[in-house]
Protein backbone atom coordinates (compact mmCIF):
# COMPACT_ATOMS: atom_id res chain seq x y z
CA UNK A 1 177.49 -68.55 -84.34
CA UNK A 2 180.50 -70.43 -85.65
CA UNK A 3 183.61 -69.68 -87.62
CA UNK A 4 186.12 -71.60 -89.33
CA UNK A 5 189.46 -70.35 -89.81
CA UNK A 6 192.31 -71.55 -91.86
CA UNK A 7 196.22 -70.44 -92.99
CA UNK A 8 193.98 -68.14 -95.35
CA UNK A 9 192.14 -66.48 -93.36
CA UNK A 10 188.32 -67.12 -92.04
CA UNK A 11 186.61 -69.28 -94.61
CA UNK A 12 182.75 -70.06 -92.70
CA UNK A 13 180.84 -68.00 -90.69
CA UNK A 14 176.99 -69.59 -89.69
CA UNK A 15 175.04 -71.31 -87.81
CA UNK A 16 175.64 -74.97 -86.38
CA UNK A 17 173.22 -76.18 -89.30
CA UNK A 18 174.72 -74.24 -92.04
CA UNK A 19 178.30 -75.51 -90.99
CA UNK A 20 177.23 -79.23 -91.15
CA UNK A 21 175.81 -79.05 -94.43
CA UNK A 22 178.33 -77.12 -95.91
CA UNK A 23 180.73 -78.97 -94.92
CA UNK A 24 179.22 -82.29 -94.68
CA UNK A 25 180.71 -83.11 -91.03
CA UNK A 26 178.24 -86.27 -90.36
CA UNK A 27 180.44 -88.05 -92.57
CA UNK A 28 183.42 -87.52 -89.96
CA UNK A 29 181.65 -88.28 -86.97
CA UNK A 30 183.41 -90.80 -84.57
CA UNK A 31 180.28 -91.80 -82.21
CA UNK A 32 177.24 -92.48 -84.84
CA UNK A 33 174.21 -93.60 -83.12
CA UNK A 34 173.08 -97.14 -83.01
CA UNK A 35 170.08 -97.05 -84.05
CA UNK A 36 170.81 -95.78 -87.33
CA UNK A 37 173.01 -98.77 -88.35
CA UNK A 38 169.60 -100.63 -88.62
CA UNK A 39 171.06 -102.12 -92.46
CA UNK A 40 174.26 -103.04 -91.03
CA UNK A 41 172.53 -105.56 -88.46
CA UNK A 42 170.58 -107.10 -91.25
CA UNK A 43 167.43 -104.78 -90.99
CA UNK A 44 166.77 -105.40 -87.48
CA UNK A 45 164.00 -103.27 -85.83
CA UNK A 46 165.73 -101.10 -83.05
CA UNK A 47 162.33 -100.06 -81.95
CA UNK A 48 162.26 -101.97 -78.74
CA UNK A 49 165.63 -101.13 -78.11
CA UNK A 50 164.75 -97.65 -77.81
CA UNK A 51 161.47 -97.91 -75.44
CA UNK A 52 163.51 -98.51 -71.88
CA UNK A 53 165.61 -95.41 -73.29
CA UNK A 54 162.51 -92.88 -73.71
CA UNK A 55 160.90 -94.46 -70.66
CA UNK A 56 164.22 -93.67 -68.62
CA UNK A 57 164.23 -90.16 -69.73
CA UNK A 58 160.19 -89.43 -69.47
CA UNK A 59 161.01 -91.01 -65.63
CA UNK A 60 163.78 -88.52 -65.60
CA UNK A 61 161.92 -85.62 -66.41
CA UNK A 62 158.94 -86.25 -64.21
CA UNK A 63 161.32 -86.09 -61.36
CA UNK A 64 162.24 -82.62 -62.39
CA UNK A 65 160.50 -79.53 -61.10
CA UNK A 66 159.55 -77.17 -63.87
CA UNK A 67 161.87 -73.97 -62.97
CA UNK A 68 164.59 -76.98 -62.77
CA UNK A 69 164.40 -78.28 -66.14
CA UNK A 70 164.33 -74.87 -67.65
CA UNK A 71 166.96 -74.23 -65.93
CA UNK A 72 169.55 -71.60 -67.41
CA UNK A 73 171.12 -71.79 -70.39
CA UNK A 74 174.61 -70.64 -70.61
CA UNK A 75 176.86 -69.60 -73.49
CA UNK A 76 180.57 -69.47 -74.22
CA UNK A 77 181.91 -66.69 -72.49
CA UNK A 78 180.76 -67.96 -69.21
CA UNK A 79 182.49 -70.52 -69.24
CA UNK A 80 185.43 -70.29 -71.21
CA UNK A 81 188.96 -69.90 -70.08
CA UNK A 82 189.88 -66.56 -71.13
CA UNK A 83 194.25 -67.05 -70.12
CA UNK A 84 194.33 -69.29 -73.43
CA UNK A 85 198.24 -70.95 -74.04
CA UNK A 86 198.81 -70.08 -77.97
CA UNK A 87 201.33 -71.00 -80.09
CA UNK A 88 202.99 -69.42 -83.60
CA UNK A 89 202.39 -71.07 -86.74
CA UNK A 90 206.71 -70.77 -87.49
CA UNK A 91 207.21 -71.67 -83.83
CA UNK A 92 209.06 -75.17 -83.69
CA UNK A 93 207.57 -77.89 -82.80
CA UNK A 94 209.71 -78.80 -80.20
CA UNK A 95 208.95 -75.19 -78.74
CA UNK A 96 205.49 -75.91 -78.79
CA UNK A 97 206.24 -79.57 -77.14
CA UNK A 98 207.66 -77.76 -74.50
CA UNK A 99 204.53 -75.00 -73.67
CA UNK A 100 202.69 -77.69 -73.48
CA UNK A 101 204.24 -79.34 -70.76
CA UNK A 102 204.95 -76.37 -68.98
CA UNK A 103 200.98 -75.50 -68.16
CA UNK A 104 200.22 -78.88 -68.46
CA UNK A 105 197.97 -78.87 -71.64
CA UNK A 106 197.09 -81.32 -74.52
CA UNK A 107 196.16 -79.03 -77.27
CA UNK A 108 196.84 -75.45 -77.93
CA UNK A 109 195.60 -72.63 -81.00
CA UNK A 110 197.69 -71.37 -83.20
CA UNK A 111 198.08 -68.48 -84.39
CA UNK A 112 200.04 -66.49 -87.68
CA UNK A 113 201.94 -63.24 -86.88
CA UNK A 114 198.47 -61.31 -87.06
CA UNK A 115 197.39 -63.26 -83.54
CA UNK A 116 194.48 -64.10 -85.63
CA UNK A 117 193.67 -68.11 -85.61
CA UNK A 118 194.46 -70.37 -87.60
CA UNK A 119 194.53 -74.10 -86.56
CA UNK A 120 194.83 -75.96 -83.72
CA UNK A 121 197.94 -78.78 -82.53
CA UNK A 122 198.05 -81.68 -80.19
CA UNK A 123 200.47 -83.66 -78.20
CA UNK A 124 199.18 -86.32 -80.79
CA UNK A 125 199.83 -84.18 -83.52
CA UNK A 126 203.61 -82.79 -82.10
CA UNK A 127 204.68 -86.57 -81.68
CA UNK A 128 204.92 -87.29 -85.28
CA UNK A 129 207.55 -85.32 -85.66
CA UNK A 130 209.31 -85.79 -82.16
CA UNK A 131 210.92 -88.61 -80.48
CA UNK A 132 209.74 -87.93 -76.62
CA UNK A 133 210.96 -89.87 -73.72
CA UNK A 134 209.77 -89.39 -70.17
CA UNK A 135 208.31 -85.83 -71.66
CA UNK A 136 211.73 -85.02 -72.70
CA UNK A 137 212.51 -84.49 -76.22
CA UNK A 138 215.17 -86.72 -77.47
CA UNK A 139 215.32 -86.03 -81.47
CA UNK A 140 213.63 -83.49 -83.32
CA UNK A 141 213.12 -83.57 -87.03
CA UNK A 142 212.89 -80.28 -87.15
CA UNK A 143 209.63 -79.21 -88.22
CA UNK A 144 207.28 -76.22 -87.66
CA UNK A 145 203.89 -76.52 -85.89
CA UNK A 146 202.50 -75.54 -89.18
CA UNK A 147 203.74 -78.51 -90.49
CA UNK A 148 201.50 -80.50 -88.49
CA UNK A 149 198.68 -78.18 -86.70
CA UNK A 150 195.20 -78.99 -87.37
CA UNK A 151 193.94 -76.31 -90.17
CA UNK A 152 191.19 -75.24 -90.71
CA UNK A 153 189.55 -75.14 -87.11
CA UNK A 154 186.14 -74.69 -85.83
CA UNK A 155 185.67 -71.35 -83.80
CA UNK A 156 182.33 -70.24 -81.60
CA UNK A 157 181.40 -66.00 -80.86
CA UNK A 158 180.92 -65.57 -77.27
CA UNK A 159 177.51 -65.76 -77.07
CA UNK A 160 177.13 -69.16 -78.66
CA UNK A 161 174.98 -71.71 -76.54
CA UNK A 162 177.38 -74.21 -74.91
CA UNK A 163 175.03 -77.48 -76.30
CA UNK A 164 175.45 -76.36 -79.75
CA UNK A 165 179.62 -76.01 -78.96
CA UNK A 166 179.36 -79.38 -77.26
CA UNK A 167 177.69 -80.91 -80.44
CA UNK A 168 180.58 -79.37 -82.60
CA UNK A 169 182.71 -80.93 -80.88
CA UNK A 170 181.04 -84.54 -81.45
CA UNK A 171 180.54 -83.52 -85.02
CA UNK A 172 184.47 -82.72 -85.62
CA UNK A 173 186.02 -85.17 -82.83
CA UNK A 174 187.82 -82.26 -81.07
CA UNK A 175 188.48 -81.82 -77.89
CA UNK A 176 187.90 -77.96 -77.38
CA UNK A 177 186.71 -74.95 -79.17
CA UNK A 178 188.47 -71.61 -79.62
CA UNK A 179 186.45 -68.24 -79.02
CA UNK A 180 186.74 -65.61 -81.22
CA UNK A 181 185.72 -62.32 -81.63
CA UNK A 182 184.19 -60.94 -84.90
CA UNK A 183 187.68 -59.22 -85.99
CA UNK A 184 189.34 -63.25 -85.54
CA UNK A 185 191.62 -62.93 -82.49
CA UNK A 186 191.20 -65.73 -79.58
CA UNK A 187 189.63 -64.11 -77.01
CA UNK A 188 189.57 -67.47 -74.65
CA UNK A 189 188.83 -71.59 -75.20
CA UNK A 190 186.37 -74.24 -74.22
CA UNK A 191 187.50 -77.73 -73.29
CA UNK A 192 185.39 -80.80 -73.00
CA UNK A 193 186.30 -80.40 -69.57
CA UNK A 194 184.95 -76.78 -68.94
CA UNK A 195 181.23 -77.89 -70.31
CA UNK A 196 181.93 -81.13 -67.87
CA UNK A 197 182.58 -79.06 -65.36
CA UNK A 198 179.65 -76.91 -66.11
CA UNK A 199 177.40 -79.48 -65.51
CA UNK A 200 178.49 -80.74 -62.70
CA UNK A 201 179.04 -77.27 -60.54
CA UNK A 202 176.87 -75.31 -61.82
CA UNK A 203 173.03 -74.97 -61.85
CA UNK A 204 171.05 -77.53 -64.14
CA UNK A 205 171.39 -76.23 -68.06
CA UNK A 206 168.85 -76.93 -70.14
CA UNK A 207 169.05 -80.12 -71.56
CA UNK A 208 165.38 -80.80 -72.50
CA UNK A 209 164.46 -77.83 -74.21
């Protein structure tokens, strides 16, 4: 299940499906597959192109044991981080500059006075409005991370399946997803690196299923 909150409060709550149509997020998608630009390459047929693919993965799967490629699934709150580095909405976003560095984070949620969510802000997003050299802020224009957060964001309960947070994420280009609990407060966050590291630690998920 997914949410979407904004300055005004939660605006979506659905399914994966229901949140792509509604809000048509194939048309934002960064990494479109190739074989679906078949016009743009004069009509060519991708066909062949995709055999060694399939074969590679039917290979793949043969190699498997059974209990091994149903392996477990595993959804968001065992996985997430649950100490989660917030900021205000009216903090400044030099203040928020500076949590960053301190733990050593890219990205943090926001939140309004309510500790309920309501977007998201980057280094990326923090450097339009500072002037930052060697990490150290050098001129300020002094604006508030609401002037520049990401809003609305995408949100996952935490019993959501980690492949359908990991295809949000391709589907919006963000780097993590907040988890939320059905009143709206962050209750802990999932980076690209936490399903990474998922997959790499932990017993095989269930990719083929």
């Amino acid at each position: 299940m997914f949410t979407i909150h904004g300055i005004t409060g939660q605006v979506f709550s659905g399914s994966l499906e229901e949140m792509n149509r509604v809000f048509a997020t194939d048309k934002t998608r960064k990494v479109r597959a190739i074989e679906k630009e078949g016009d743009e390459l004069g009509g060519v047929d991708l066909e062949v192109n995709r055999r060694p693919q399939e074969t590679a993965i039917q290979a793949y799967r043969q190699m498997l044991s059974h209990d091994l490629e149903r392996g477990p699934l595993y959804h968001a709150y065992q996985i997430m981080q649950t100490r989660v580095i917030s900021v205000l909405a009216d903090d400044d976003a030099a203040r928020a500059w500076l949590v960053l560095r301190k733990y050593n984070i890219h990205q943090a949620p926001v939140l309004n006075h309510e500790s309920k969510m309501v977007g998201i802000v980057s280094e990326r997003e923090l450097l339009t409005v500072l002037n930052v050299d060697a990490g150290n802020i050098v001129e300020s224009l002094g604006r508030r991370v609401a002037d520049v957060m990401t809003t609305p964001v995408v949100a996952a309960a935490p019993v959501t399946d980690v492949r359908r947070i990991a295809a949000a994420m391709l589907n919006h280009g963000v780097d993590g997803v907040p988890i939320t609990n059905d009143s709206g407060h962050l209750i802990g966050f999932i980076s690209r690196s936490d399903i990474l590291r998922t997959l790499v630690m932990e017993p095989p998920l269930s990719l083929w299923r």
